[in-house]
Protein backbone atom coordinates (compact mmCIF):
# COMPACT_ATOMS: atom_id res chain seq x y z
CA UNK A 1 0.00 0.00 0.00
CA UNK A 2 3.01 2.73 0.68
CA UNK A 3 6.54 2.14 1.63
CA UNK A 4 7.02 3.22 5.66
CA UNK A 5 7.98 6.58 5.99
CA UNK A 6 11.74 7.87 7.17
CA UNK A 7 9.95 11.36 8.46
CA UNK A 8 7.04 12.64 10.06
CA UNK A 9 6.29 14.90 7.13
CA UNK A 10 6.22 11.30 4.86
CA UNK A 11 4.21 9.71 7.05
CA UNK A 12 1.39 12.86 7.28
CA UNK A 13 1.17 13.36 3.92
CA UNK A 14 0.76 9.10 3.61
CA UNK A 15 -2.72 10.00 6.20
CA UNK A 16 -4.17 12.44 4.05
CA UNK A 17 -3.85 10.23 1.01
CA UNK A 18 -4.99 7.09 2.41
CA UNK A 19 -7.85 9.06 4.69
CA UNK A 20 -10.24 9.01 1.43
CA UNK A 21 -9.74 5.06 0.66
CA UNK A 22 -11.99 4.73 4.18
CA UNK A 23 -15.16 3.02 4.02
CA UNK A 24 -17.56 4.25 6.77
CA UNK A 25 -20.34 2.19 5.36
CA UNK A 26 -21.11 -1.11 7.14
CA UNK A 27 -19.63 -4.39 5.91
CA UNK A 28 -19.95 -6.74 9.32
CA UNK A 29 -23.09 -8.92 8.87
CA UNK A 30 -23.28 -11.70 11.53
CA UNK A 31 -20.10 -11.42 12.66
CA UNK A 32 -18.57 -14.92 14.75
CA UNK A 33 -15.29 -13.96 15.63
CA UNK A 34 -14.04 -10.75 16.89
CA UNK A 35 -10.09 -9.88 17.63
CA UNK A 36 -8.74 -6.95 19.79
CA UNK A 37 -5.22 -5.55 19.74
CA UNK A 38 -3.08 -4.19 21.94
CA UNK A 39 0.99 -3.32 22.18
CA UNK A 40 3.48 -2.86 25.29
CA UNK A 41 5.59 -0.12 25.98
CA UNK A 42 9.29 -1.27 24.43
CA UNK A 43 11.27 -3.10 27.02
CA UNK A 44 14.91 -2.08 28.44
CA UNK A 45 16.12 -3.40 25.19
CA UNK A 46 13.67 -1.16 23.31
CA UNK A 47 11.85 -4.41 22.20
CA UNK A 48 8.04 -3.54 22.24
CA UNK A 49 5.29 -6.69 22.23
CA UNK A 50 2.04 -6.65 20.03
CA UNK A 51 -1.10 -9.23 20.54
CA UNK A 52 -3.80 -10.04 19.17
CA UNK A 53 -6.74 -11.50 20.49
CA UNK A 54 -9.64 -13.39 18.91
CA UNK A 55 -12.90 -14.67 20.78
CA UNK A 56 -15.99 -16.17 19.56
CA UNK A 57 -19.36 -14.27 19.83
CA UNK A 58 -21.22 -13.92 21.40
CA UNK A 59 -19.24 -15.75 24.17
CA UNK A 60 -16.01 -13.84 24.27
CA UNK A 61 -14.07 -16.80 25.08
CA UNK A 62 -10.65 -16.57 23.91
CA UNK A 63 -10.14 -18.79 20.44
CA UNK A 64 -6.73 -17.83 19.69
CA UNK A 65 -3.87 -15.33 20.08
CA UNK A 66 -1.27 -14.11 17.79
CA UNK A 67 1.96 -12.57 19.19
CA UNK A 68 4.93 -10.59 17.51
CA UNK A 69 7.95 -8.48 19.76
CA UNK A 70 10.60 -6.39 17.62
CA UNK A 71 11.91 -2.56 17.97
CA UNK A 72 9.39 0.00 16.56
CA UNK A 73 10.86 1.46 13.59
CA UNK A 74 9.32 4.92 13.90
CA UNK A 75 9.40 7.22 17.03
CA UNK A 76 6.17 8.14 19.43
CA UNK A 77 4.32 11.27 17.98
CA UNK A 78 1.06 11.45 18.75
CA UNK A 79 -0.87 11.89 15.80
CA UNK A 80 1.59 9.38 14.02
CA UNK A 81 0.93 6.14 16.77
CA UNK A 82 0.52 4.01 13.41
CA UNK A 83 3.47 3.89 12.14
CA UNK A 84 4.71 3.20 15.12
CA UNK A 85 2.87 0.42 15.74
CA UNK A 86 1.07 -0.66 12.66
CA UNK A 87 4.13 -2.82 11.47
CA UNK A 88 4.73 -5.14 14.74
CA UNK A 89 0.92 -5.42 14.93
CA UNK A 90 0.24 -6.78 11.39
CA UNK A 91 3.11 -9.30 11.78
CA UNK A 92 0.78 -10.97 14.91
CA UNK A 93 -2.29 -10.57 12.67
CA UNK A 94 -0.37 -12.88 10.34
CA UNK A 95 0.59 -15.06 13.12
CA UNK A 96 -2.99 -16.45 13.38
CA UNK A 97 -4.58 -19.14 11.74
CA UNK A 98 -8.46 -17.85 12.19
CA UNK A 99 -10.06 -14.79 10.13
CA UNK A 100 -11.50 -12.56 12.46
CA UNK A 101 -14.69 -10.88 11.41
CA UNK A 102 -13.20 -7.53 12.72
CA UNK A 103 -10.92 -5.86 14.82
CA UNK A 104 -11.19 -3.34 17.93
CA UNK A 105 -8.07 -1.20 18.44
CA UNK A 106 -7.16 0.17 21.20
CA UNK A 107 -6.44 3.93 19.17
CA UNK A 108 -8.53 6.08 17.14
CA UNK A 109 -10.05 5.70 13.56
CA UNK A 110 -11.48 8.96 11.74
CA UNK A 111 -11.34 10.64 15.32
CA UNK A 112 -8.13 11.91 14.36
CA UNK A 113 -6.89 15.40 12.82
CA UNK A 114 -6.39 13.61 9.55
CA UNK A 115 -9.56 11.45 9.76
CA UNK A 116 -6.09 8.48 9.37
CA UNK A 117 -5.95 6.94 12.86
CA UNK A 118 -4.16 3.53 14.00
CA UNK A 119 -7.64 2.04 13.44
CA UNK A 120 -8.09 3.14 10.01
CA UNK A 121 -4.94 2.47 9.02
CA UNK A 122 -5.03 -0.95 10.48
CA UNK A 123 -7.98 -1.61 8.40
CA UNK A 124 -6.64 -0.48 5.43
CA UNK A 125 -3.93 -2.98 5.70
CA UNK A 126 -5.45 -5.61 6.69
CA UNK A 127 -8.77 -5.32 4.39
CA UNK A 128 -10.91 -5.97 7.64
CA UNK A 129 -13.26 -4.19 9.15
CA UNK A 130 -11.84 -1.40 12.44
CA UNK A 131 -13.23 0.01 15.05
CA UNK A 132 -11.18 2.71 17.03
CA UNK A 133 -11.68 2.26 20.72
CA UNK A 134 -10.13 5.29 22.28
CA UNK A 135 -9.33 6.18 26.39
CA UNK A 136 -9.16 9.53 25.53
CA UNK A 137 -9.62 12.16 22.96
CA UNK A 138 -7.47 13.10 20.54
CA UNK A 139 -9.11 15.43 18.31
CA UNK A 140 -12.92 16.85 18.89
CA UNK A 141 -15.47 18.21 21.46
CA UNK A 142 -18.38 15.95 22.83
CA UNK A 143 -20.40 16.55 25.92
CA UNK A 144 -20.67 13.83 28.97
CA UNK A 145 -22.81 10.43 27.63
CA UNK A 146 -25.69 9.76 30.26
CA UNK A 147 -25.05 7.06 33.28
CA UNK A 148 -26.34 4.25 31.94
CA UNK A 149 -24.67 1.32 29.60
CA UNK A 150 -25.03 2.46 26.13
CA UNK A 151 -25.73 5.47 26.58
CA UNK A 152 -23.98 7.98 24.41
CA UNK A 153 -22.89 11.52 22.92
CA UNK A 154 -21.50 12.44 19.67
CA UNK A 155 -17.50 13.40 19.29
CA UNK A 156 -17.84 16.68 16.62
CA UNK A 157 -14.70 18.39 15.10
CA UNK A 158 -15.29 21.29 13.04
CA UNK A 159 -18.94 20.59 12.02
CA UNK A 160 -18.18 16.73 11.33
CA UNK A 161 -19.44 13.57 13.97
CA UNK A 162 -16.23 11.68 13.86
CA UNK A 163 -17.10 9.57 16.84
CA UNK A 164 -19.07 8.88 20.05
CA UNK A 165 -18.07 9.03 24.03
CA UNK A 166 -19.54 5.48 24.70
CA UNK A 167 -20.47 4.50 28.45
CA UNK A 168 -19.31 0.86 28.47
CA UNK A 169 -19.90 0.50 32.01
CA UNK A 170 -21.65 2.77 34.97
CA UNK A 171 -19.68 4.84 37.25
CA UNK A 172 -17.01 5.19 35.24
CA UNK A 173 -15.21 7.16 32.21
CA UNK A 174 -16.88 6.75 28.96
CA UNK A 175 -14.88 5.19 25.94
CA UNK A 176 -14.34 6.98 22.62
CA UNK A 177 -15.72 4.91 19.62
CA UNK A 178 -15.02 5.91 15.79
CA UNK A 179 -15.18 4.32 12.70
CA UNK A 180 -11.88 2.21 11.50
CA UNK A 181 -12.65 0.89 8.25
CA UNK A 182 -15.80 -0.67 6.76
CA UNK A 183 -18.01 0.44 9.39
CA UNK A 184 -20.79 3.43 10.21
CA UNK A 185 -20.40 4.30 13.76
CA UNK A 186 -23.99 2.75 15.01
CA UNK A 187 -22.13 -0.50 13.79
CA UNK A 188 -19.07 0.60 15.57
CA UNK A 189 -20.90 1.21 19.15
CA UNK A 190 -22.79 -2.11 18.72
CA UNK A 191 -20.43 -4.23 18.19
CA UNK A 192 -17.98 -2.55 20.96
CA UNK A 193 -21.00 -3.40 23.25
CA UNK A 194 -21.51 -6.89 22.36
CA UNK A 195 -17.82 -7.62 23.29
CA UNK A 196 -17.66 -5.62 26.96
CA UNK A 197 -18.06 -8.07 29.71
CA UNK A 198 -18.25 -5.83 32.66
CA UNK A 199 -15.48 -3.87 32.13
CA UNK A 200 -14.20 -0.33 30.80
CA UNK A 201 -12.73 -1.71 28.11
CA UNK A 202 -13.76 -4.26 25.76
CA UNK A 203 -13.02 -7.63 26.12
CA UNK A 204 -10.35 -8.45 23.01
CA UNK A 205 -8.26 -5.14 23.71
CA UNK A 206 -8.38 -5.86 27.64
CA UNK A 207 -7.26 -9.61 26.43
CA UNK A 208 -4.39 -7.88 24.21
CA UNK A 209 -3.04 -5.59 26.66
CA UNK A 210 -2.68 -8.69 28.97
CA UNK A 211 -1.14 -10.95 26.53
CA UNK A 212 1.09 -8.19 24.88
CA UNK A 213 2.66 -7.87 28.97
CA UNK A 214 3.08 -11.53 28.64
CA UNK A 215 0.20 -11.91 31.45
CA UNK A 216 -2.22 -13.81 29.66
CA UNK A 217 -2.10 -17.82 28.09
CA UNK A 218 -3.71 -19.92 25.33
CA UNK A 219 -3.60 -22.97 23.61
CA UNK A 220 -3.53 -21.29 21.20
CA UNK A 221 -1.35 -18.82 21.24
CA UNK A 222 1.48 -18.39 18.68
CA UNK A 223 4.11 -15.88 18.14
CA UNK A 224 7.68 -14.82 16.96
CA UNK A 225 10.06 -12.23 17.75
């Protein structure tokens, strides 16, 4: 799709171009298997640790989990997390031997200056449908979602919904949902429901941030470094 860029000014100008290949119309029909991703901080040896989990639905028990650890080739800018992390995540993605139906990332989609998040670039390499599944905001204005599960209040930049503060769970912060790829963002908040079991977070990225600290076993996990 593009060669990885040497400098931030590459890798922008790679987001605005790849911004309009996004599909924000939905694609997920049914879906039976459902992954989440997550990456750790690089270790003392600068080696950083990407998982991904898959669970069936609508059980969200754990089917399989793909691993990868290498040094990130492109320094933390915010804005830029995806080339960053994009490389050592697709490299567990091709670790597995199941096709998930789509993937929740812990990062932004279209909730980004450059509508070109993690998410949406994720998607875009992977030709699978993203959801961005955000602690905070990165880009936007939206007003407090009401108390209860589900509940819900649109993200806006400069005239434009580009997301949705999501309350996953009563009593505590809401979650910001945006389209990744092949997606509308009622799709995006349903589906982020269906895999939350109780917690903040959903289940697959909760999952991922355990397994990418090494924290979390499977039958059938597999992996390289």
């Amino acid at each position: 799709m593009h060669r990885w860029p040497a400098t931030t000014a590459e890798a922008r100008e790679i987001q605005l171009r790849l911004a309009g290949q996004i599909s924000r119309v939905n694609s997920l029909d049914n879906p039976e298997l459902a992954a989440g991703v997550d990456i750790s901080p690089p270790d003392e040896n600068g080696i950083a640790r990407a998982a991904v989990v898959v669970l069936r639905l609508p059980e969200l028990e754990v089917a399989e989990v793909g691993t990868a650890a290498a040094k990130p080739g492109f320094p933390y800018i915010p804005g830029l997390l995806s080339f960053r992390e994009s490389p050592l995540i697709v490299s567990a993605w091709q670790q597995l031997k199941l096709s998930p139906d789509f993937l929740i990332v812990d990062g932004h989609g279209v909730a980004h200056p450059r509508r070109m998040g993690i998410a949406s670039h994720l998607g875009l390499l992977l030709g699978t449908p993203t959801i961005g599944c955000a602690k905070s905001v990165l880009v936007g204005k939206t007003d407090p979602p009401g108390p209860n599960v589900g509940d819900w209040s649109p993200l806006e930049d400069k005239g434009e919904v580009i997301g949705a503060a999501l309350r996953t769970r009563r009593g505590v912060k809401p979650i910001y949902v945006s389209i990744g790829h092949k997606v509308d963002l009622d799709s995006a908040m349903r589906w982020t429901l269906a895999c939350c079991r109780g917690y903040r977070l959903p289940e697959g990225t909760r999952l991922a941030h355990l397994a990418a600290a090494g924290r979390l076993s499977c039958p059938q996990m597999s992996g390289k470094v």
